[in-house]
Each structure stands twice: as C-alpha cells, then as structure tokens.
Protein backbone atom coordinates (compact mmCIF):
# COMPACT_ATOMS: atom_id res chain seq x y z
CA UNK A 1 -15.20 -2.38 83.75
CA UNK A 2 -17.59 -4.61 81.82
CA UNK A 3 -17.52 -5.16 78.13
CA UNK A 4 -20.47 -4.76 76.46
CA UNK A 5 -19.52 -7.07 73.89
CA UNK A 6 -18.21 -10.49 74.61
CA UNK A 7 -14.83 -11.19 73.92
CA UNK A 8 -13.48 -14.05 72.27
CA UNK A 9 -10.98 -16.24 74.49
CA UNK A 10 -8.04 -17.69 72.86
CA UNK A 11 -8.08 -21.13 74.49
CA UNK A 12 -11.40 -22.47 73.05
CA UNK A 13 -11.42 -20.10 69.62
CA UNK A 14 -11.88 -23.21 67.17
CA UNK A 15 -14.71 -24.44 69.05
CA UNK A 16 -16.61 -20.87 69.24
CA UNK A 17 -16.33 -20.09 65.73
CA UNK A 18 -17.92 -23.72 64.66
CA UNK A 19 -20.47 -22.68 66.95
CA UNK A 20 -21.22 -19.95 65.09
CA UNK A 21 -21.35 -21.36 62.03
CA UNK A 22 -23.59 -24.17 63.32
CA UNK A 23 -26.42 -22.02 64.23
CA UNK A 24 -26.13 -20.22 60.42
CA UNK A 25 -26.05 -23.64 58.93
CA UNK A 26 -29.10 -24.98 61.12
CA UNK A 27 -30.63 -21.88 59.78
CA UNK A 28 -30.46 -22.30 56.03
CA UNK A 29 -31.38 -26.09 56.77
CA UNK A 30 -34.66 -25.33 58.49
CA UNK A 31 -35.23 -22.61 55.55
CA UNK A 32 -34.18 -25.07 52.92
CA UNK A 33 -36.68 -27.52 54.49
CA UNK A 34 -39.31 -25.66 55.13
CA UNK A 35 -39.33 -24.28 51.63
CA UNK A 36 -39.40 -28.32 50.52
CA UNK A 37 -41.93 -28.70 52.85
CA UNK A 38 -44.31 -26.18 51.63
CA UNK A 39 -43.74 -26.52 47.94
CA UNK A 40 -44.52 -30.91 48.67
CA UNK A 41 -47.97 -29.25 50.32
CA UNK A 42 -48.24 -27.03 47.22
CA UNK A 43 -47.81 -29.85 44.86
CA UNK A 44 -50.05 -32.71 46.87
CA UNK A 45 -52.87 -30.78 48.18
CA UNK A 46 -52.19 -26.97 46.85
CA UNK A 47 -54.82 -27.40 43.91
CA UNK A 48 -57.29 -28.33 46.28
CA UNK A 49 -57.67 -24.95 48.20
CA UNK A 50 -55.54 -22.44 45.39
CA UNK A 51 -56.96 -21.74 42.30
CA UNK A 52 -54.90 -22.18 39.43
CA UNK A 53 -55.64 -23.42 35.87
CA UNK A 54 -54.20 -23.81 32.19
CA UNK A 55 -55.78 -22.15 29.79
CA UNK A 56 -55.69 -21.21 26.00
CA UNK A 57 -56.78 -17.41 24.86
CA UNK A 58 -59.27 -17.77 21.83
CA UNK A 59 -61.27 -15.37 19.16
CA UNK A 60 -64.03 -15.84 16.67
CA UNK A 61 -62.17 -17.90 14.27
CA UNK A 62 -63.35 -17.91 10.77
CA UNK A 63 -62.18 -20.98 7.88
CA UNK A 64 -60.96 -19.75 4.64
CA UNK A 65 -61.53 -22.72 3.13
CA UNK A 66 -61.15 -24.29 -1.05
CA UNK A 67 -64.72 -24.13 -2.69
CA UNK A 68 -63.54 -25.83 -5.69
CA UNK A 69 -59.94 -27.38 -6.93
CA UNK A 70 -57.62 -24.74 -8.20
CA UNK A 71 -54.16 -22.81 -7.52
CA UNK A 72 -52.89 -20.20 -5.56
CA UNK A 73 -51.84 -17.32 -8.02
CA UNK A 74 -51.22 -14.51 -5.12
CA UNK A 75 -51.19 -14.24 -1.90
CA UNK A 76 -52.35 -10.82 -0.25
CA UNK A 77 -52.17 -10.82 3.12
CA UNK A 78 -49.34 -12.00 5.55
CA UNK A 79 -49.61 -13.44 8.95
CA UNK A 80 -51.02 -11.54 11.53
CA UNK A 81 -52.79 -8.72 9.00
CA UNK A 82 -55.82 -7.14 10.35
CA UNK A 83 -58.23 -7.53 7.66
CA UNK A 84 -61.70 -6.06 7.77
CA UNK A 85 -64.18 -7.23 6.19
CA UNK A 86 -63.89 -7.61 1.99
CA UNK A 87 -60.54 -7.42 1.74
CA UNK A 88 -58.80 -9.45 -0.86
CA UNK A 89 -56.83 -12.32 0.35
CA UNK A 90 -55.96 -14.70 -1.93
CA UNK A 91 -56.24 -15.11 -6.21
CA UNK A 92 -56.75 -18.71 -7.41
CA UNK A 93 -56.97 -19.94 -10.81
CA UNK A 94 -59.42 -23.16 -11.28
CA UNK A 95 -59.47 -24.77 -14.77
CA UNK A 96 -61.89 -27.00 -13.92
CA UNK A 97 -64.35 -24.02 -12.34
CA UNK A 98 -64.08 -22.00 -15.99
CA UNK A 99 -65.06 -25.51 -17.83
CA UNK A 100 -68.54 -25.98 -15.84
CA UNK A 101 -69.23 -22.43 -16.13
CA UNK A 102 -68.55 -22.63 -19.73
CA UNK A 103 -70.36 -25.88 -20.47
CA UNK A 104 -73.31 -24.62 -18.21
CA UNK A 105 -72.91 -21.37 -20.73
CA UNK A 106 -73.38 -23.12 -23.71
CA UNK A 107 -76.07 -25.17 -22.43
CA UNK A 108 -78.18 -21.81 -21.17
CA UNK A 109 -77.56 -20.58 -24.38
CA UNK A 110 -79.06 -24.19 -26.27
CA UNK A 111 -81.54 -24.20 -24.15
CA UNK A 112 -82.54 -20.55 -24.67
CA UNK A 113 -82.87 -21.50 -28.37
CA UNK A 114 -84.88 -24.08 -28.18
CA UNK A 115 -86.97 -22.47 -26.19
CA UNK A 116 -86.92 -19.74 -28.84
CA UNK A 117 -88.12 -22.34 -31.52
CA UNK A 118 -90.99 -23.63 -29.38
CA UNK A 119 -91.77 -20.16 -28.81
CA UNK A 120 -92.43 -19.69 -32.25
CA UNK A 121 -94.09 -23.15 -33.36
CA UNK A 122 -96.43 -22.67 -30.31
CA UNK A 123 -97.34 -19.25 -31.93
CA UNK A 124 -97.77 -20.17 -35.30
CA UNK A 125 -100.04 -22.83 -34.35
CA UNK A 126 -102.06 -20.66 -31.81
CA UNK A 127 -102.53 -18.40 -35.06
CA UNK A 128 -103.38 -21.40 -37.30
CA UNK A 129 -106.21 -22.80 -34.99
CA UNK A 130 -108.91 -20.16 -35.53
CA UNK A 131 -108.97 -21.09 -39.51
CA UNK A 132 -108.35 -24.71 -38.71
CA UNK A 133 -111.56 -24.72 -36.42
CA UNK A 134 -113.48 -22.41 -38.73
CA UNK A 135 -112.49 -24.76 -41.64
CA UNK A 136 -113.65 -27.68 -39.51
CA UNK A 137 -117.34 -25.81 -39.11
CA UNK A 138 -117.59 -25.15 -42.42
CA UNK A 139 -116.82 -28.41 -44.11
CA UNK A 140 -119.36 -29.71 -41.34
CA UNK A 141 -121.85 -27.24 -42.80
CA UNK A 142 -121.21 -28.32 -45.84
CA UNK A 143 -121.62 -32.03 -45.47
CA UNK A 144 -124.88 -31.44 -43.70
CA UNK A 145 -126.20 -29.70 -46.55
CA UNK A 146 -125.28 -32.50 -48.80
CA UNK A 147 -126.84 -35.01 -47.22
CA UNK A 148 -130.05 -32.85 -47.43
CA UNK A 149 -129.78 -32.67 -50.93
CA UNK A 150 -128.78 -36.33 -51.33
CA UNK A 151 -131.72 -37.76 -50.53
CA UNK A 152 -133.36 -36.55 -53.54
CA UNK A 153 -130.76 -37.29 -55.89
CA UNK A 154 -129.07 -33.89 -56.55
CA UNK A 155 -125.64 -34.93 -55.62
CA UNK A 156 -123.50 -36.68 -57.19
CA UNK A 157 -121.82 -39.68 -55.39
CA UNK A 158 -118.14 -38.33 -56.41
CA UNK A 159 -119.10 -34.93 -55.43
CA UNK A 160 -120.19 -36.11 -52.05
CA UNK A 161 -117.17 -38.17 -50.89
CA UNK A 162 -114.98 -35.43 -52.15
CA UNK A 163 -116.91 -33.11 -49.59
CA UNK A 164 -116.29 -35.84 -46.52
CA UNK A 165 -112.30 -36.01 -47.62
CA UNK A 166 -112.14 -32.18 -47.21
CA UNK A 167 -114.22 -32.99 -44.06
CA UNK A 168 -111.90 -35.27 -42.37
CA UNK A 169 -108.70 -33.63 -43.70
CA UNK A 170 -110.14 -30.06 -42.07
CA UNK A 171 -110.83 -32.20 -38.70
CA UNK A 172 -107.22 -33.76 -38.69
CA UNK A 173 -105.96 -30.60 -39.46
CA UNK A 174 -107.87 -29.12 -36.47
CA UNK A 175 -106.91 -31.62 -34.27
CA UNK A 176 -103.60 -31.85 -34.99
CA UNK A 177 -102.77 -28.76 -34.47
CA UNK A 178 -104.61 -28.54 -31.03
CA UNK A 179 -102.10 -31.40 -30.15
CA UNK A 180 -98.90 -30.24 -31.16
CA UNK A 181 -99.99 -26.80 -29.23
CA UNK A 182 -100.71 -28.48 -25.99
CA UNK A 183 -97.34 -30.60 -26.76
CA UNK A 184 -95.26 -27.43 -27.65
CA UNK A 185 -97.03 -25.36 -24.50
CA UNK A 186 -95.57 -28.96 -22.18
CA UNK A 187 -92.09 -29.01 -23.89
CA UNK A 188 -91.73 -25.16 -23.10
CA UNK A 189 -92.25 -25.50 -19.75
CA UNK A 190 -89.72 -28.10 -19.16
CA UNK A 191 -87.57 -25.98 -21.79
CA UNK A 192 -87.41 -22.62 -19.73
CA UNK A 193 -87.35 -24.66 -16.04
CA UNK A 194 -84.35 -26.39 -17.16
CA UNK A 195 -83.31 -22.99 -18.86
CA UNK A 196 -83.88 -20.92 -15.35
CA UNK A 197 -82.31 -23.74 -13.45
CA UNK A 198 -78.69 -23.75 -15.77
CA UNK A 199 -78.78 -19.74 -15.77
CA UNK A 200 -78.55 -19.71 -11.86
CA UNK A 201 -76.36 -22.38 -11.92
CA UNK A 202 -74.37 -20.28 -13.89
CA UNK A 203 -74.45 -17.72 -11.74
CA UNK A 204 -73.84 -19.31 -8.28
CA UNK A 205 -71.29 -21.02 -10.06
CA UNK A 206 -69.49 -17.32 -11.02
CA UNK A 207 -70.22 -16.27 -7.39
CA UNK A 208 -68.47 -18.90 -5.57
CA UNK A 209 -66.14 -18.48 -8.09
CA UNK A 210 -65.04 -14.74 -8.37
CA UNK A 211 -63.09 -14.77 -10.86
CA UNK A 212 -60.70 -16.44 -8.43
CA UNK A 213 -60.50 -13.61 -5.44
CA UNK A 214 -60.79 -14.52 -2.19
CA UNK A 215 -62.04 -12.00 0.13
CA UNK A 216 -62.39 -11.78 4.02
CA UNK A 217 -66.23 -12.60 5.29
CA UNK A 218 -65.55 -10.97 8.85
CA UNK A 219 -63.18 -8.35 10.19
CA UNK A 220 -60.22 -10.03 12.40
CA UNK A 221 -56.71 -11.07 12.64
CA UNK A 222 -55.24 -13.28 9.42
CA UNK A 223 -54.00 -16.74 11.21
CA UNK A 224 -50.24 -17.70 11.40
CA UNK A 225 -51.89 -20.63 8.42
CA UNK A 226 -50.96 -19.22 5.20
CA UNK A 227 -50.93 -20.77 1.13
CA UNK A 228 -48.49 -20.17 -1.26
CA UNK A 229 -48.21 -19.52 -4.22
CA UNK A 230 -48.34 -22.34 -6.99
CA UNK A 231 -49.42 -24.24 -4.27
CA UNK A 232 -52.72 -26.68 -5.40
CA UNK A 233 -55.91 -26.88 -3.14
CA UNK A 234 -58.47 -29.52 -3.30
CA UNK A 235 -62.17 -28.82 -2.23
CA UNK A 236 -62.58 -28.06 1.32
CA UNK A 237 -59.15 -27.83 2.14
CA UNK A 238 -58.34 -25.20 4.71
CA UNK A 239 -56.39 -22.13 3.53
CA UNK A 240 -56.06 -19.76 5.88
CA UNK A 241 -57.63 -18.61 9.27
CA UNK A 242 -59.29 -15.48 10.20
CA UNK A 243 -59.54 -14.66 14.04
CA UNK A 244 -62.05 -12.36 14.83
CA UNK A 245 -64.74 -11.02 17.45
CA UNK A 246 -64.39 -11.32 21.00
CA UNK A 247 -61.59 -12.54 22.29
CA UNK A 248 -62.09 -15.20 25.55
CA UNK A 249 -60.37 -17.91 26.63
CA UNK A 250 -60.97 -21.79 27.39
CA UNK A 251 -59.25 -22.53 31.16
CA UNK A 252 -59.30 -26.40 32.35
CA UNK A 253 -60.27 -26.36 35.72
CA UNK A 254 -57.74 -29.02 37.76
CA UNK A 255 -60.11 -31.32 39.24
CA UNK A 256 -59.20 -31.42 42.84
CA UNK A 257 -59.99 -27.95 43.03
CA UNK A 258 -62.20 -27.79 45.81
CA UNK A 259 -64.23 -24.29 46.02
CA UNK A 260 -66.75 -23.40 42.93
CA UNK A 261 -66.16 -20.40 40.53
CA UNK A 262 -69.42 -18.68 39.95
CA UNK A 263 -70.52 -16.70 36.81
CA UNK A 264 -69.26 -13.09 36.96
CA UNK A 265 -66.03 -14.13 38.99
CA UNK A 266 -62.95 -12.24 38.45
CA UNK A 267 -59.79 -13.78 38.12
CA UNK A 268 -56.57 -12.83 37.16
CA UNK A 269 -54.50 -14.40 33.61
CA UNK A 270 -50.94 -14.37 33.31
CA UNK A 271 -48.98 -15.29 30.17
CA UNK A 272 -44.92 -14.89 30.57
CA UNK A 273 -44.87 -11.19 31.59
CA UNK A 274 -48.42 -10.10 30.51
CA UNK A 275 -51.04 -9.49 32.73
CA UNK A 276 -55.02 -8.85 32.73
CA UNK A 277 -58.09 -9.09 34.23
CA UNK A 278 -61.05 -11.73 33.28
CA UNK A 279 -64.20 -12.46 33.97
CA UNK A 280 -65.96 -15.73 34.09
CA UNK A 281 -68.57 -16.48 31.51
CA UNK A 282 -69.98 -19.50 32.01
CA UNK A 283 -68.82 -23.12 33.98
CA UNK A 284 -69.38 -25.24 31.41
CA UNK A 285 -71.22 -28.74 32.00
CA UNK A 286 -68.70 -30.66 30.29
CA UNK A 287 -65.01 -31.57 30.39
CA UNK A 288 -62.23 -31.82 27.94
CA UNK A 289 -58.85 -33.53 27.50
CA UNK A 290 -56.30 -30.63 27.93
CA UNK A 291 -53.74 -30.03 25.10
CA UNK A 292 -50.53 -32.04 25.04
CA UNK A 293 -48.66 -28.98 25.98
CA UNK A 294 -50.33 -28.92 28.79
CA UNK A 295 -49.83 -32.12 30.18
CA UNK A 296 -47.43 -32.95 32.93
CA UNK A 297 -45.59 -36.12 33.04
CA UNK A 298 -45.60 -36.29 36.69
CA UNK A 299 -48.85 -35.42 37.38
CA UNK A 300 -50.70 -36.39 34.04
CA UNK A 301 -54.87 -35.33 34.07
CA UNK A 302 -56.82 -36.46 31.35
CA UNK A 303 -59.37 -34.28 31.28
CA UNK A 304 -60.52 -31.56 33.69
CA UNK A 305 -64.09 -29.18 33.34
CA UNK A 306 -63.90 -26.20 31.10
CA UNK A 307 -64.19 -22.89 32.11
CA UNK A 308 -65.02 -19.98 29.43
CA UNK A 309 -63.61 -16.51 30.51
CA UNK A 310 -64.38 -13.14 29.11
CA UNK A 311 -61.20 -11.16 28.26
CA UNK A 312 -61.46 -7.19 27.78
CA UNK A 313 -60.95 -5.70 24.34
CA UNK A 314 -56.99 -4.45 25.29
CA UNK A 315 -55.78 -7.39 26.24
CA UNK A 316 -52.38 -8.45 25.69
CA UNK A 317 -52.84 -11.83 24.93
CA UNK A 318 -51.94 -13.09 21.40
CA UNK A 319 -54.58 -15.43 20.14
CA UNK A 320 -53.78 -19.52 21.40
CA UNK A 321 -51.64 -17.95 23.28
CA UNK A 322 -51.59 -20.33 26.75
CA UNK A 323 -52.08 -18.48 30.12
CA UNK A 324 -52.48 -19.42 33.74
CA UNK A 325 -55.31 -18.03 35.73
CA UNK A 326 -55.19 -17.52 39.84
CA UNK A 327 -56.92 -15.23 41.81
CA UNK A 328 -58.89 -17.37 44.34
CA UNK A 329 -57.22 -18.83 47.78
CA UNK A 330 -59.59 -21.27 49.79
CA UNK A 331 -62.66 -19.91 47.74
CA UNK A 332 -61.68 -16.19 48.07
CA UNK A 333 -61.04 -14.03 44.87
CA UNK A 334 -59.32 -10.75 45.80
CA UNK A 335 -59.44 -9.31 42.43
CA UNK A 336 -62.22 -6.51 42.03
C-alpha cells in the first residue's frame, strides 16, 4: 500500500526540515530582491516611461491690499469664509486719509470762493463797459466839436483842456476795465480748473477711502492671510487674500519624462486620500524652479516645464493644496 503523502523518516529529520525552510527562505529572498530590483528601475529610469508629477492646486487669487496707512479696527471675515462679492471685510481707521480729505475740503471750499468773487468782479465790469465805451464816444464827440469851434475863437482854452481830461479819463476808464475783464475771465478759468480738479480729488480720495470698509471685489474663498486688529498697515501692504474663479493647478513636469502630454489629456490628481479627474490646459513654453517642498535631497531638480491643468468645479482639493498627477504609462493615458 502506497502513501500518498510522503512520510518523514526519522534518521535524516533535521536535515529535511532545513530543507524546507530553505526553499521558503530562497523565496522571500528572490521576492525581497526583486521588489529592490524594481523599485532601483522605478527610481533610475521609472520617470522616463511613467508619468508622474508634483503639482500645486490654484484659484483666481485676488490681493486685498493697504491703499493708504491706517489701522485695523475689525476684522469681518475668518479664514476660509466664502465671500461674494461686496461683502465687508475689514474696518480701518486712517488719520492721515481724514487730514487730506479735510485739507483738500477746505481748499475746494477757498477755491469755490474765490471763484465766487471773480464771478462777481467779472460781472460788474461786463455791466460797467457799455457806459464806459459810450462815455468814451461821447467825450470823443465832444472834443471833435470843440476843435470845430476853436478855430474861430469860441472856446475858451480852460474849457477845452477840461474837455480832453474828461476825454482821457473816459478812455482809461474804458480801457481799464476791458483789462481787468479779460484778466478776471483768465484768473476764473484757472480758478474753477483748479476748483474741479480738488473736488474730484476729494472724491476719489473718499472712494478709496470708504469711510474705512473694506469690501470683497470678486466672489471666492477668504485666504488662510488674515490682519488683526490694532494691527498698523502701511501702503501696499498685503492684507488678506481672496481665492476665487476657476480652480486649476500648476504640475512640474520631471524632465526625463519621455512621452509628450497633449492639450485635452486626462490625467488623474491625487492628494493624501482625495481623488479627481483633470484635464490638461495648456504645456506651457517655459519652466519653473519647483517649490522647496517639493524638492528631494536625493534627487534634487531645479526646474522642470510647467504644466497647467483644468480641475472640475467639485473638486476636493483645498486651494495650494500639493497633489501628484499619474495616469500615463509609456505614453498611454487610461483615464477617459
């Protein structure tokens, strides 16, 4: 009778247990080294023929910026707020923004009265020139007659310089008065430019300044960049961030890779356990040094082509969020 399993013999039991054992520990060798093996092929030549490439997710982003000096009174929003557009966001308070529009006040108003008074004198003398010129004519008139009648010794002498006096005083009067009205007409000009000029001063001034509110210029996402308050701002300092619009994302194509990615590609993007679907935009014709958390000390790159990729609108990417994208082996993208 014939066993269908082998027996073990007693005389050589040590030896055919070791044997045993051999074969399982060749085993996890060759596994061990074959996993080494592959993941040395991965690392040398793996980003030559699989696609896969850092990337940062990105939106629309929008710079709340200082216009002028001032303080933070209030803060409205918080981190993360979706804001549309208009919504209140910050109160400052900007002592030095009240002085100019005060002093550029009182300077509208100055100039406004001046302009006032050379309203007036302008008028007046408008009014006066019709008698001025008439009494000009007349005393002209009158002298001509005079030196009709002088010639025959009618007039007295006195009688006739008394008549050029009132001649020449009527003339300067006339004159004068035609001066001072073109003068006045020039001076008004320059008065009610420099008067138009301060009054929108003024009020650009009061709509840059608000009365201190800040309020969103686009819809989007408030940035994690936030004031506080009693905290002071100089001009053009950055206050907050809104992120807004279409959301995309900038990948940095490794530069071994050796098969092309094509406009309208789809790729997959992973960030920790999130997941989605992309689309490429555009291959952009220039290259960038990838962000220090990118960078890997044993294999630094210092700069590698971007890539711009289309994200849908539920994505669950959070915005500079950094992703990985794959999707392509040996030129081949299997996602649809």
């Amino acid at each position: 009778m014939k066993y269908i399993r082998k027996r073990l013999r007693i005389d050589n039991l040590d030896r055919q247990q070791r044997k045993g054992s051999g074969r399982l520990s060749r085993s996890i060798y060759l596994l061990i080294l074959g996993v080494l093996v592959l993941s040395l092929a991965n690392y040398l030549v793996g980003g030559m023929f699989i696609l896969s490439a850092d990337g940062i997710v990105l939106a629309e982003r929008y710079i709340v910026s200082a216009g002028y000096p001032a303080t933070v009174d209030r803060v409205l929003v918080s981190e993360g707020d979706t804001v549309p557009e208009g919504t209140p966001l910050l109160e400052l308070t900007s002592f030095d923004m009240v002085k100019e529009i005060a002093e550029l006040s009182v300077r509208t108003s100055e100039l406004a009265v001046r302009a006032g008074e050379l309203q007036g004198k302008l008028a007046m003398n408008q009014a006066l020139l019709p008698l001025a010129e008439r009494s000009a004519r007349e005393s002209n008139d009158a002298i001509l007659r005079l030196d009709r009648v002088s010639t025959r010794g009618l007039v007295l002498a006195n009688r006739r310089d008394e008549a050029l006096t009132a001649n020449y005083r009527a003339a300067e009067r006339y004159a004068q008065l035609q001066a001072e009205s073109q003068v006045t007409a020039k001076e008004l000009l320059v008065v009610e430019t420099s008067q138009q000029i301060a009054s929108d001063a003024v009020r650009k001034m009061k709509a840059i300044y608000g009365d201190g509110r800040i309020v969103a210029a686009v819809t989007g996402v408030v940035g994690s960049k936030i004031p506080v308050p009693g905290q002071v701002v100089r001009l053009g300092d950055e206050m907050l961030q809104i992120n807004g619009g279409k959301a995309y994302l900038f990948a940095y194509l490794p530069d071994e890779y050796l098969f092309p990615l094509t406009k309208g590609t789809r790729i997959e993007v992973h960030g920790g356990s999130d997941r989605s679907t992309g689309t490429v935009e555009r291959v952009l014709p220039i290259a960038d040094a990838l962000p220090a958390e990118f960078q890997n000390l044993l294999r630094p790159r210092d700069r590698s082509r971007l890539i711009r990729i289309a994200l849908p609108e539920d994505h669950p990417f959070a915005v500079t969020q950094k992703v990985v994208i794959r999707g392509c082996v040996f030129g081949w993208c299997w996602v649809r």
